[in-house]
C-alpha atoms as a PDB file:
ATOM      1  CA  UNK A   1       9.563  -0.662  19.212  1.00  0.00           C
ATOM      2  CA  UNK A   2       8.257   2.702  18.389  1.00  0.00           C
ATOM      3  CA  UNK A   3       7.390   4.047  14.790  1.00  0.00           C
ATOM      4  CA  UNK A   4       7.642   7.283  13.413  1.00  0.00           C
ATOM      5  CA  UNK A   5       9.238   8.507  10.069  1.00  0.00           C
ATOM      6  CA  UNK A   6       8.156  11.842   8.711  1.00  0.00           C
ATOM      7  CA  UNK A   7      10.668  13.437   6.196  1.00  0.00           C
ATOM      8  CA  UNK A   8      10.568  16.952   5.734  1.00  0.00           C
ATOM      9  CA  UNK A   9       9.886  17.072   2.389  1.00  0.00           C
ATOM     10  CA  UNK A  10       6.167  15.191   3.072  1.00  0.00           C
ATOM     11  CA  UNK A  11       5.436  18.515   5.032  1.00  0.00           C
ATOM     12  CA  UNK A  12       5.602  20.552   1.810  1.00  0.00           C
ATOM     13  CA  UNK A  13       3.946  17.803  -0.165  1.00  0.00           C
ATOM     14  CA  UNK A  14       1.157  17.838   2.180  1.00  0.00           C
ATOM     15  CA  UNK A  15       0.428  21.755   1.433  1.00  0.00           C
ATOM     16  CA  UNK A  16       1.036  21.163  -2.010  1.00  0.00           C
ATOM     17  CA  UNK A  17      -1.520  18.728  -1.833  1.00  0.00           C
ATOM     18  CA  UNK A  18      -4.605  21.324  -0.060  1.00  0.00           C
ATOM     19  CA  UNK A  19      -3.514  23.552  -3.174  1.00  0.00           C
ATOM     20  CA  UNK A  20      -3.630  21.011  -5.997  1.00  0.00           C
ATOM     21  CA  UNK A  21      -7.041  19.422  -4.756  1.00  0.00           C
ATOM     22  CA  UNK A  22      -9.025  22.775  -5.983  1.00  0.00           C
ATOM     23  CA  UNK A  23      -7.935  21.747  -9.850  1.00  0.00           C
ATOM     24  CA  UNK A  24      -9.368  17.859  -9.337  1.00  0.00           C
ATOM     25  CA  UNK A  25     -12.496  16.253  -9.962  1.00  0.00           C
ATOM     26  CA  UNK A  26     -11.433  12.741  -8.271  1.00  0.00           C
ATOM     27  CA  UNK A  27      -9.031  11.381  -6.141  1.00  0.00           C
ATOM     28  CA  UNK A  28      -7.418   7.925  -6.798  1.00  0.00           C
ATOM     29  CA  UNK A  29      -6.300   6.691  -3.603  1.00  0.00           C
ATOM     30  CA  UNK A  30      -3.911   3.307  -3.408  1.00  0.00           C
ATOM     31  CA  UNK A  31      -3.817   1.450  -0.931  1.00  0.00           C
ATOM     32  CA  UNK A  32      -2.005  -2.717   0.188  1.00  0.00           C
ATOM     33  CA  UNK A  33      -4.567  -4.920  -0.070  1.00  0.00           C
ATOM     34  CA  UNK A  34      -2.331  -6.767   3.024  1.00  0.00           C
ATOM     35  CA  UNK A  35      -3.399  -3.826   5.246  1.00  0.00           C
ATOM     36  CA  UNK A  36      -6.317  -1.615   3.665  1.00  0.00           C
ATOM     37  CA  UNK A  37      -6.792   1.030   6.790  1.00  0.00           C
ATOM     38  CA  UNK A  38      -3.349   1.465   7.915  1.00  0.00           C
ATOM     39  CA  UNK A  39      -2.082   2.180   4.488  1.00  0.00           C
ATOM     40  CA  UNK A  40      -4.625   5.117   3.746  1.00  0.00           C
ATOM     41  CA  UNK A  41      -3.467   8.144   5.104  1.00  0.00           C
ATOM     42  CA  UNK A  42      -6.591   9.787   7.578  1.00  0.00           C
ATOM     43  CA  UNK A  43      -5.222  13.438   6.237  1.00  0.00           C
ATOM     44  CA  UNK A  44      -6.784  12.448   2.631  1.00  0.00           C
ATOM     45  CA  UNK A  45     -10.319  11.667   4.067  1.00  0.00           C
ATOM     46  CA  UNK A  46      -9.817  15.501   5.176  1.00  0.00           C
ATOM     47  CA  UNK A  47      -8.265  16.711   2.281  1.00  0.00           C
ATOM     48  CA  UNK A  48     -10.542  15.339  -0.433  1.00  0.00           C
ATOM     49  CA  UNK A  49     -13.887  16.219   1.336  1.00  0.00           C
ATOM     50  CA  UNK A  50     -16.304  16.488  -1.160  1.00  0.00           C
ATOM     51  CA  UNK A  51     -14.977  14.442  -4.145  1.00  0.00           C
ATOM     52  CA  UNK A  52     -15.151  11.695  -5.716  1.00  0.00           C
ATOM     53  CA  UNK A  53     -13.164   8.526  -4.648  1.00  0.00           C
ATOM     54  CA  UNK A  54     -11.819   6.254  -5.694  1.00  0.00           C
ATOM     55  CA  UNK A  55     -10.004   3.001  -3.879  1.00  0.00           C
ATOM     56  CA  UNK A  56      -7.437   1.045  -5.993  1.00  0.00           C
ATOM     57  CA  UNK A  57      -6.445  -1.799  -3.470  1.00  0.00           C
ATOM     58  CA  UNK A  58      -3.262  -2.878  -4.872  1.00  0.00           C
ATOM     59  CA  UNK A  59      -0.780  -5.628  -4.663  1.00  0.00           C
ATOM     60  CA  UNK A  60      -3.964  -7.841  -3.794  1.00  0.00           C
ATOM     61  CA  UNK A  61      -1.867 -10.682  -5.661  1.00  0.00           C
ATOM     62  CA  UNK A  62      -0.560 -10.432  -2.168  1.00  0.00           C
ATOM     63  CA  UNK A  63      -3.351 -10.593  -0.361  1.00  0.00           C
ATOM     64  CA  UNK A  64      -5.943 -13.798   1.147  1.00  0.00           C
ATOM     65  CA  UNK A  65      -8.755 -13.152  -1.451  1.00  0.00           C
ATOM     66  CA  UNK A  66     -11.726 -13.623   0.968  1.00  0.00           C
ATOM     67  CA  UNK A  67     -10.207 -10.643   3.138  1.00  0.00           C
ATOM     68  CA  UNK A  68      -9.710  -9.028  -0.012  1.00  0.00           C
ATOM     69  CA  UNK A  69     -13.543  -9.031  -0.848  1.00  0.00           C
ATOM     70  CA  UNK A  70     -14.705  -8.015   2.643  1.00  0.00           C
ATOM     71  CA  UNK A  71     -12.605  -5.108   1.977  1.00  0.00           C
ATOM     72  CA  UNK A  72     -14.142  -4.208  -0.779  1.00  0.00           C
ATOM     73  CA  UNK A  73     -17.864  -4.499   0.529  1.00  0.00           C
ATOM     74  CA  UNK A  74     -16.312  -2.564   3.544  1.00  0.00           C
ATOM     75  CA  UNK A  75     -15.135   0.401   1.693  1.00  0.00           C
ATOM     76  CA  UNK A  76     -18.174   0.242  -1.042  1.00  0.00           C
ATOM     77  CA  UNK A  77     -20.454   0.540   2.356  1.00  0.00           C
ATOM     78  CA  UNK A  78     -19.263   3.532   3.158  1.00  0.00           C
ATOM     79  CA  UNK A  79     -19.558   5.111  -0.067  1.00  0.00           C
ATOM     80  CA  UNK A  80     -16.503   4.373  -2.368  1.00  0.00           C
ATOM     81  CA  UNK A  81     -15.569   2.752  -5.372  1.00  0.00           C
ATOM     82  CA  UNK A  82     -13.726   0.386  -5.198  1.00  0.00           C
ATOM     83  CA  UNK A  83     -10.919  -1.948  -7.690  1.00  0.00           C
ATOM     84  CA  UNK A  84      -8.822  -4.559  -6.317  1.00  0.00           C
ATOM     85  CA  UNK A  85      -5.330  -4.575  -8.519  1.00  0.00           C
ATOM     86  CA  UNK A  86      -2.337  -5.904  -8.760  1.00  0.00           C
ATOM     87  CA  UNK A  87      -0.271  -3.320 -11.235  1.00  0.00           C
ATOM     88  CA  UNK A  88       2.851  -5.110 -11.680  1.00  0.00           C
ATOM     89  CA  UNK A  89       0.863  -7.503 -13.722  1.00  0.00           C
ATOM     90  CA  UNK A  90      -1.669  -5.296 -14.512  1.00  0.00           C
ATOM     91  CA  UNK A  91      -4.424  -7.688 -13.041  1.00  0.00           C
ATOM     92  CA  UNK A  92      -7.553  -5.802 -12.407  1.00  0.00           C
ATOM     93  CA  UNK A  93      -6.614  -2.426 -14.215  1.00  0.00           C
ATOM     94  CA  UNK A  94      -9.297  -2.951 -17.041  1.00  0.00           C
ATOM     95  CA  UNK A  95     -11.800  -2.339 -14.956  1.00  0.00           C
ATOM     96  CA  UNK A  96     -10.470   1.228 -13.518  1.00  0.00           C
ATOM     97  CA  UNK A  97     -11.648   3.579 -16.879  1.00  0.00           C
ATOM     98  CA  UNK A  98     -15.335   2.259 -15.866  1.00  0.00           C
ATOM     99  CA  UNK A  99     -14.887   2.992 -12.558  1.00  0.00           C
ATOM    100  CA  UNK A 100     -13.666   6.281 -12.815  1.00  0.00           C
ATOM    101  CA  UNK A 101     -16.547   7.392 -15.399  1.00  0.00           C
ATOM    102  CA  UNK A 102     -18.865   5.971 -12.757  1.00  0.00           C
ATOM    103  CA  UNK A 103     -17.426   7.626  -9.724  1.00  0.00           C
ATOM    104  CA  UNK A 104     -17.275  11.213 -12.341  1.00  0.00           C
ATOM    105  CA  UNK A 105     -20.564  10.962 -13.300  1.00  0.00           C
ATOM    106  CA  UNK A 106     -22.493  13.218 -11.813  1.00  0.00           C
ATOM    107  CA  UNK A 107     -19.138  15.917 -13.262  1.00  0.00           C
ATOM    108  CA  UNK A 108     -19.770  14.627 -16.536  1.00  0.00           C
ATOM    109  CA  UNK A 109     -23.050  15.554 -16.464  1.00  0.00           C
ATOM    110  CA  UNK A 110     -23.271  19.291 -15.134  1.00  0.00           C
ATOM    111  CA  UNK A 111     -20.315  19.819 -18.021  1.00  0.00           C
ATOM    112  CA  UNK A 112     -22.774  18.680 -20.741  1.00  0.00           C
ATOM    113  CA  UNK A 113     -25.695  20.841 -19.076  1.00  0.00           C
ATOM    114  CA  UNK A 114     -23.060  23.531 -19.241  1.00  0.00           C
ATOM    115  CA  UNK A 115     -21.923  22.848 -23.056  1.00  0.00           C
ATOM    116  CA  UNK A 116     -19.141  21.889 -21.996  1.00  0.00           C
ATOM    117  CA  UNK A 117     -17.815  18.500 -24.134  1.00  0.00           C
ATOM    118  CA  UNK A 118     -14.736  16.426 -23.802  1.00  0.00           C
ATOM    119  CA  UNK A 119     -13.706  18.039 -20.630  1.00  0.00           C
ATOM    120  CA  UNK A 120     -10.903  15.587 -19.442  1.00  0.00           C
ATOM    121  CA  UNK A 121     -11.381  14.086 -15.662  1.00  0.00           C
ATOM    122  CA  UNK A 122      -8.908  15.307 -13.829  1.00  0.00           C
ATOM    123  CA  UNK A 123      -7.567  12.644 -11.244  1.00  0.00           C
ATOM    124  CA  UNK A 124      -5.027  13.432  -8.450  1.00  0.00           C
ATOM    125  CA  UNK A 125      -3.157   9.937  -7.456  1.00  0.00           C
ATOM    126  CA  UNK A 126      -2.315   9.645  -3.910  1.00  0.00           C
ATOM    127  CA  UNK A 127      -1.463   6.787  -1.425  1.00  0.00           C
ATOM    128  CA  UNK A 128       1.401   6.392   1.531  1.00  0.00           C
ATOM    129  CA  UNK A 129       4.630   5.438   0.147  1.00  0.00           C
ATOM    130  CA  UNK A 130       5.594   2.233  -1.168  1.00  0.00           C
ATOM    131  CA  UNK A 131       1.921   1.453  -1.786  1.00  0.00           C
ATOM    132  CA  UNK A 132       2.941   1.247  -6.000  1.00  0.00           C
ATOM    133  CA  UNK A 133       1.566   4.723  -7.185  1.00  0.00           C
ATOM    134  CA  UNK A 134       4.572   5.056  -9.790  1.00  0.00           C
ATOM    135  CA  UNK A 135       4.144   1.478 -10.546  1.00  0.00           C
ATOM    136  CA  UNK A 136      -0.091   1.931 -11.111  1.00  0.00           C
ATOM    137  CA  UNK A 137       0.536   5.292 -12.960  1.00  0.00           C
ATOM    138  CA  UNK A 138       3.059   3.475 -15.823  1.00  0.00           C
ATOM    139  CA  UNK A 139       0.903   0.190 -16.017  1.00  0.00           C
ATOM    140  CA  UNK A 140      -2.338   2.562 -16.255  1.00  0.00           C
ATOM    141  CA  UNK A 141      -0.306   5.220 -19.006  1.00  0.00           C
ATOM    142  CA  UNK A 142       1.535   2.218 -20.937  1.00  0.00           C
ATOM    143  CA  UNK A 143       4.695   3.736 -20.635  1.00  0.00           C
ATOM    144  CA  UNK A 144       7.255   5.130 -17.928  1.00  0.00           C
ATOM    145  CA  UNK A 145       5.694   7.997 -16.922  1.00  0.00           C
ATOM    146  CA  UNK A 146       6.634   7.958 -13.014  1.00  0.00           C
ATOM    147  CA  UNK A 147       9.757   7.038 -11.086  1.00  0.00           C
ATOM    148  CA  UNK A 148       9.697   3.558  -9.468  1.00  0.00           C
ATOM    149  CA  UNK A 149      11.181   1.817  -6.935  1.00  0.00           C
ATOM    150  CA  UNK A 150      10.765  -0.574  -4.156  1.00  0.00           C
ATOM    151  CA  UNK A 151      11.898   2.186  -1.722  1.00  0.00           C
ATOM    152  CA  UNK A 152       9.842   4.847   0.355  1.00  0.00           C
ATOM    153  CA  UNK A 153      10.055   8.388  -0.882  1.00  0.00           C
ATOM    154  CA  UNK A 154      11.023   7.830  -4.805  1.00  0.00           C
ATOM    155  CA  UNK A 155       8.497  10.294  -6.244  1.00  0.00           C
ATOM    156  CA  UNK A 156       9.206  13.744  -4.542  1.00  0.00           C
ATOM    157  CA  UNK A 157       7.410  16.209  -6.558  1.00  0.00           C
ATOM    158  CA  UNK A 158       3.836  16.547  -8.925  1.00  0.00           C
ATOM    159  CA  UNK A 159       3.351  15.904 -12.211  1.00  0.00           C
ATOM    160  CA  UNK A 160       0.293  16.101 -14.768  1.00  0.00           C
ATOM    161  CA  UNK A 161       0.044  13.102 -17.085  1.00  0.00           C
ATOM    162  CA  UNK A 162      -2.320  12.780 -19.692  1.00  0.00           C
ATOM    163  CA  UNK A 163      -3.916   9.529 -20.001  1.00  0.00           C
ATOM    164  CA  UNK A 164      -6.503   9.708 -22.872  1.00  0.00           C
ATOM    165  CA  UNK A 165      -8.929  11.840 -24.170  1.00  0.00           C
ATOM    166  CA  UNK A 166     -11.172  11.076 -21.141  1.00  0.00           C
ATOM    167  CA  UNK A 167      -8.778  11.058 -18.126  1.00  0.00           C
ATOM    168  CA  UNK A 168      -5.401  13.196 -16.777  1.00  0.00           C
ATOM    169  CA  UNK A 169      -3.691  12.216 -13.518  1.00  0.00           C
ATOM    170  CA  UNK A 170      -1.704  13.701 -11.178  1.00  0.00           C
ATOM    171  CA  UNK A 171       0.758  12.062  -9.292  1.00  0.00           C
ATOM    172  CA  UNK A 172       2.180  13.151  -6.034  1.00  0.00           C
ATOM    173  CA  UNK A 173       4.753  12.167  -3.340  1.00  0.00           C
ATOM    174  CA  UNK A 174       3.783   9.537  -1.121  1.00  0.00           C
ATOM    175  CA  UNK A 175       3.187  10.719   2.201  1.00  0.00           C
ATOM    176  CA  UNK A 176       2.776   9.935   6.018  1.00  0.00           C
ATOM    177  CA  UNK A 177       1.537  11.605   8.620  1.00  0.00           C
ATOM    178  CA  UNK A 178       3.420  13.224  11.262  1.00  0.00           C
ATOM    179  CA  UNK A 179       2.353  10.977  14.443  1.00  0.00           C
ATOM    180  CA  UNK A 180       0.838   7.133  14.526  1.00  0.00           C
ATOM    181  CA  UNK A 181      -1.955   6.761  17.479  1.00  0.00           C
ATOM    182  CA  UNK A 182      -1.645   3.582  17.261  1.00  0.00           C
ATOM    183  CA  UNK A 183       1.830   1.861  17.096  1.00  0.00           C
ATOM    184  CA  UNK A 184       0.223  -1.155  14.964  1.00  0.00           C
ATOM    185  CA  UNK A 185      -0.471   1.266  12.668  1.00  0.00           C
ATOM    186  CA  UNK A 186       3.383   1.810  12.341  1.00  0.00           C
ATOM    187  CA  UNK A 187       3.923  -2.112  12.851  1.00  0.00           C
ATOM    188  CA  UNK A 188       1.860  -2.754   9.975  1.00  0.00           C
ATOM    189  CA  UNK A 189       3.521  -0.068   7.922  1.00  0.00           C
ATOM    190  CA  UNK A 190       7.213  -1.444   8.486  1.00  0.00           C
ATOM    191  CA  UNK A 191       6.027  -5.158   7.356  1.00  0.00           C
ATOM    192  CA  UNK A 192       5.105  -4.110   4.044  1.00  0.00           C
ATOM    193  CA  UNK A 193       7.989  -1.891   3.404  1.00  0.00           C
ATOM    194  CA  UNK A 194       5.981   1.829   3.997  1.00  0.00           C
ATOM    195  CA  UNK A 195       8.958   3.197   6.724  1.00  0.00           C
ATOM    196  CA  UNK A 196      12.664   3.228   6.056  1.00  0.00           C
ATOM    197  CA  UNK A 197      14.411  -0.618   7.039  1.00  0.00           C
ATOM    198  CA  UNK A 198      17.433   1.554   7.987  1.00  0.00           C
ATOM    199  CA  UNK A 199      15.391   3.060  10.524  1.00  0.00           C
ATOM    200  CA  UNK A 200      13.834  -0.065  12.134  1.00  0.00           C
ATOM    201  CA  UNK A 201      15.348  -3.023  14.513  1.00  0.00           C
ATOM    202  CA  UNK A 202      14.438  -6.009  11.628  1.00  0.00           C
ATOM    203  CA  UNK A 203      14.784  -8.775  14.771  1.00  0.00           C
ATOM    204  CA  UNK A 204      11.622  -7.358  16.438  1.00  0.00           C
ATOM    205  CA  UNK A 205       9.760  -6.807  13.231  1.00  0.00           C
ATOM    206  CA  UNK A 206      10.690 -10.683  11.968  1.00  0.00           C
ATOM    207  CA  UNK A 207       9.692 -11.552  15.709  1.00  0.00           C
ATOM    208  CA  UNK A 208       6.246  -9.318  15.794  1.00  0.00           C
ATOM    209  CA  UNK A 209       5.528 -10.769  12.356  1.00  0.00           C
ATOM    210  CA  UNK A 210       5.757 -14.482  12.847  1.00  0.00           C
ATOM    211  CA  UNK A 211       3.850 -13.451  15.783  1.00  0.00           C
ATOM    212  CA  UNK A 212       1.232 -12.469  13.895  1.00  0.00           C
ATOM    213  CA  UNK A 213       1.581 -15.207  11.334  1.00  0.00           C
ATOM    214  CA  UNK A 214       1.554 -18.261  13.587  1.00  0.00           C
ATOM    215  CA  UNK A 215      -1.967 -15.774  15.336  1.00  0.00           C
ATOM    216  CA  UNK A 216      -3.840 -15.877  11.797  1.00  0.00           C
ATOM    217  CA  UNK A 217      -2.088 -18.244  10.054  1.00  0.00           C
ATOM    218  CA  UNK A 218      -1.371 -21.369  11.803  1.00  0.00           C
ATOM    219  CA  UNK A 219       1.584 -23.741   9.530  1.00  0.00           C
ATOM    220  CA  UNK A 220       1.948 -21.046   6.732  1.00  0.00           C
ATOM    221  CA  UNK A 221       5.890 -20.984   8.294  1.00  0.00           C
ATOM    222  CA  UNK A 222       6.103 -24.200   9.048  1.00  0.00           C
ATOM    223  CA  UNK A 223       5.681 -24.874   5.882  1.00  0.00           C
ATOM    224  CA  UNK A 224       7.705 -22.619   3.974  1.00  0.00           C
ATOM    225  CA  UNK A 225      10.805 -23.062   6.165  1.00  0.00           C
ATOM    226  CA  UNK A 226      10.727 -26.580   6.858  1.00  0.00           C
ATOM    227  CA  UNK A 227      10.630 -26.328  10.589  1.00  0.00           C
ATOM    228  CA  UNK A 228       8.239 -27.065  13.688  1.00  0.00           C
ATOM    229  CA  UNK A 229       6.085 -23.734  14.515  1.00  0.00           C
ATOM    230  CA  UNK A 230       6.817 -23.488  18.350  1.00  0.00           C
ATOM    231  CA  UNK A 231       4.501 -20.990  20.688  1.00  0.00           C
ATOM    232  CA  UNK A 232       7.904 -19.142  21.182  1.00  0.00           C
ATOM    233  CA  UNK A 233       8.684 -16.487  18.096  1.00  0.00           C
ATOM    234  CA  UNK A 234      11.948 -15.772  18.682  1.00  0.00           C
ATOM    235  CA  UNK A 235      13.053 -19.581  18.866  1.00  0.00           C
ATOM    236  CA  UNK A 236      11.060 -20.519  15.374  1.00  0.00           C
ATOM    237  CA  UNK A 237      13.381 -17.622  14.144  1.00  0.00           C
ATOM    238  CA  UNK A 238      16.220 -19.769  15.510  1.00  0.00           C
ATOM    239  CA  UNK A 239      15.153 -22.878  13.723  1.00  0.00           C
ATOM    240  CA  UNK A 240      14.663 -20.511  10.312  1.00  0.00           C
ATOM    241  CA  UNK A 241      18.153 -19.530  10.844  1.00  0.00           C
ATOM    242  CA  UNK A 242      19.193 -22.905  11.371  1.00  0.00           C
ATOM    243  CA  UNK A 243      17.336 -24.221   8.467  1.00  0.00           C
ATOM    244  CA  UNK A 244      18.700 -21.286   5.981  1.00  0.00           C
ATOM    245  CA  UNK A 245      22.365 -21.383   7.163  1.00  0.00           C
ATOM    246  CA  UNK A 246      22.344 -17.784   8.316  1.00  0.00           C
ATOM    247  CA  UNK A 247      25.355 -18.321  10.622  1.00  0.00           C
ATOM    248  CA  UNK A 248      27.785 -15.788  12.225  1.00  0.00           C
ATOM    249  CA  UNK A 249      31.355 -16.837  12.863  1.00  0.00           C
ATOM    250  CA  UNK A 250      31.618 -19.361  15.722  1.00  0.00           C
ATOM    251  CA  UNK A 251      28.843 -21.415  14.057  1.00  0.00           C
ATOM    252  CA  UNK A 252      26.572 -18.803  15.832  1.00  0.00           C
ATOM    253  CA  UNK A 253      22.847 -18.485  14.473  1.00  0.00           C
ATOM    254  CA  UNK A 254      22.725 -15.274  12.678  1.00  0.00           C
ATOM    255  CA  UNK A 255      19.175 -13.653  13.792  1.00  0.00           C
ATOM    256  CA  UNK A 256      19.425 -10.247  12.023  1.00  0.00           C
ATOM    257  CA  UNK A 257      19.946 -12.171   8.522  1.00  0.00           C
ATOM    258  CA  UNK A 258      17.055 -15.281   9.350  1.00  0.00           C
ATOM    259  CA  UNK A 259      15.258 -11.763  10.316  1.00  0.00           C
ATOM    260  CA  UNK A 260      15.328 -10.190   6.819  1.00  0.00           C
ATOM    261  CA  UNK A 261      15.066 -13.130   4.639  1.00  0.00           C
ATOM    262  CA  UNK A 262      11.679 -13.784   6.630  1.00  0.00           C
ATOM    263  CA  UNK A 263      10.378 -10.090   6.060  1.00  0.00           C
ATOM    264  CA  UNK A 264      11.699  -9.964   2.608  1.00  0.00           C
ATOM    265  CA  UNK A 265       9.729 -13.373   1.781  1.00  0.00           C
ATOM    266  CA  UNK A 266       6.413 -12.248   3.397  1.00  0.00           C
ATOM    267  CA  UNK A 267       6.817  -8.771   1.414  1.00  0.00           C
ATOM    268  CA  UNK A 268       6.875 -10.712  -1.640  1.00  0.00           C
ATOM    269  CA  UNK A 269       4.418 -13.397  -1.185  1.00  0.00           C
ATOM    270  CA  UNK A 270       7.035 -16.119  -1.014  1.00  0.00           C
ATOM    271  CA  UNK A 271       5.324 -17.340   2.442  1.00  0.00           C
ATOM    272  CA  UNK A 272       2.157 -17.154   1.151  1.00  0.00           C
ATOM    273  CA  UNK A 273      -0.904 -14.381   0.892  1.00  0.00           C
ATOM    274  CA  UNK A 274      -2.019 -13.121   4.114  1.00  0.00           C
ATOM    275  CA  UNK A 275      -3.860 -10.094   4.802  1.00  0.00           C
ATOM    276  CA  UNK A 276      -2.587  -8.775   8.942  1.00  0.00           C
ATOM    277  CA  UNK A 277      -5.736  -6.259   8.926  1.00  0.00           C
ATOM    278  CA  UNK A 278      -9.693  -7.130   9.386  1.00  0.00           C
ATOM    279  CA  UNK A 279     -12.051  -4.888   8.284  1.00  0.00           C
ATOM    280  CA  UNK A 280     -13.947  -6.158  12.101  1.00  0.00           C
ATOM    281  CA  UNK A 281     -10.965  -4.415  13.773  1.00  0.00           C
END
């Protein structure tokens, strides 16, 4: 299965982007805690040369929390800082006004040399879509500041928001980048929800993750779904069907449905917390 989704209104965020980045001081950068590298964008590494960063890894409620911390030392290694969040229930998100004082310091400073007080730090949010930037932003404001929703490409254009006395952010549209070198990249992308379902075949994504599951986490299914974990994928899928009642008429086992109940589960944690990306990889 090959991956690729690249609206054309990502192009026009993306130049948007290489204008806004002259009026920042930081850039906030979210990324799933279930799959830290794949979900960053390599464009922002470019973009964002020469300012501060900052790594929220979010939806880390999601996430096995010993991967979760060899993430962090990962990213903090090569110069970062670094929360781990969860900003549906806003787990983690005291700690981000430190954090972003910290990573801003060095700002902060030259302004006071320059007598210049109470200069706002001005943050530009990023992250791929469906990574909970809209989500973060409201949780981090206190109030509905950004579009939401559990859907790729909700927030299309920017907008300023003013935080506090010591902080603005500005959000901007998730976005991709045009080609994946590396299809499990785009595997890992479709499993949490980042490309378009519409656009994807959900029996070889069920079948690739359970693949993966039953690789790194031996019994996780087997638990969950009541059934025997075989070697074979595609016949556990079977048994989930089976075991679910997703039939088709004839008494038929319906695979597309036992397909999407699986995916939909693992997106939200109902299987269990796994994190599908090593930091060794």
């Amino acid at each position: 299965m090959q991956f690729h989704w690249y609206p054309g209104h990502m192009t026009k965020a993306k130049r948007q982007m290489q204008e806004d980045i002259k009026l920042i001081d930081l850039i906030i950068e979210l990324v799933d805690a279930r799959i830290p590298v794949s979900s960053r964008n390599p464009d922002i590494d470019e973009l964002g040369k020469h300012k501060a960063r900052l790594i929220l890894m979010n939806k880390a409620d999601l996430a096995d929390a010993k991967k979760t911390e060899a993430w962090s030392r990962y990213f903090k290694e090569k110069g970062y800082f670094v929360v781990c969040i969860d900003a549906r229930s806003k787990k983690g998100m005291k700690a981000i006004q430190n954090e972003i004082m910290e990573a801003c310091k060095e700002k902060i400073e030259r302004d006071l040399r320059r007598g210049i007080k109470n200069r706002p730090v001005r943050a530009m949010v990023v992250g791929i879509p469906n990574v909970g930037k809209s989500t973060f932003i409201n949780t981090y404001a206190g109030k509905a500041c950004a579009k939401t929703g559990n859907k790729p490409g909700v927030t299309k254009g920017k907008q300023w928001i003013r935080l506090n006395k010591n902080v603005e952010l500005l959000d901007t549209p998730g976005i991709l980048w045009p080609k994946f070198e590396d299809q499990k990249v785009g595997l890992f992308l479709a499993l949490i929800g980042s490309i378009k379902d519409e656009i994807l075949n959900t029996d070889e994504l069920c079948v690739a993750l359970l693949e993966l599951l039953m690789r790194d986490y031996p019994g996780a299914v087997a638990r969950r779904f009541e059934v025997e974990e075989t070697k074979e994928p595609a016949a556990l899928l079977g048994q989930i069907a089976q075991k679910r009642g997703c039939r088709k008429k004839g008494d038929e086992p319906d695979y597309s449905k036992a397909a999407a109940l699986v995916i939909d589960e693992f997106r939200s944690g109902k299987i269990g917390r796994f994190t599908i990306e090593l930091p060794e990889e």
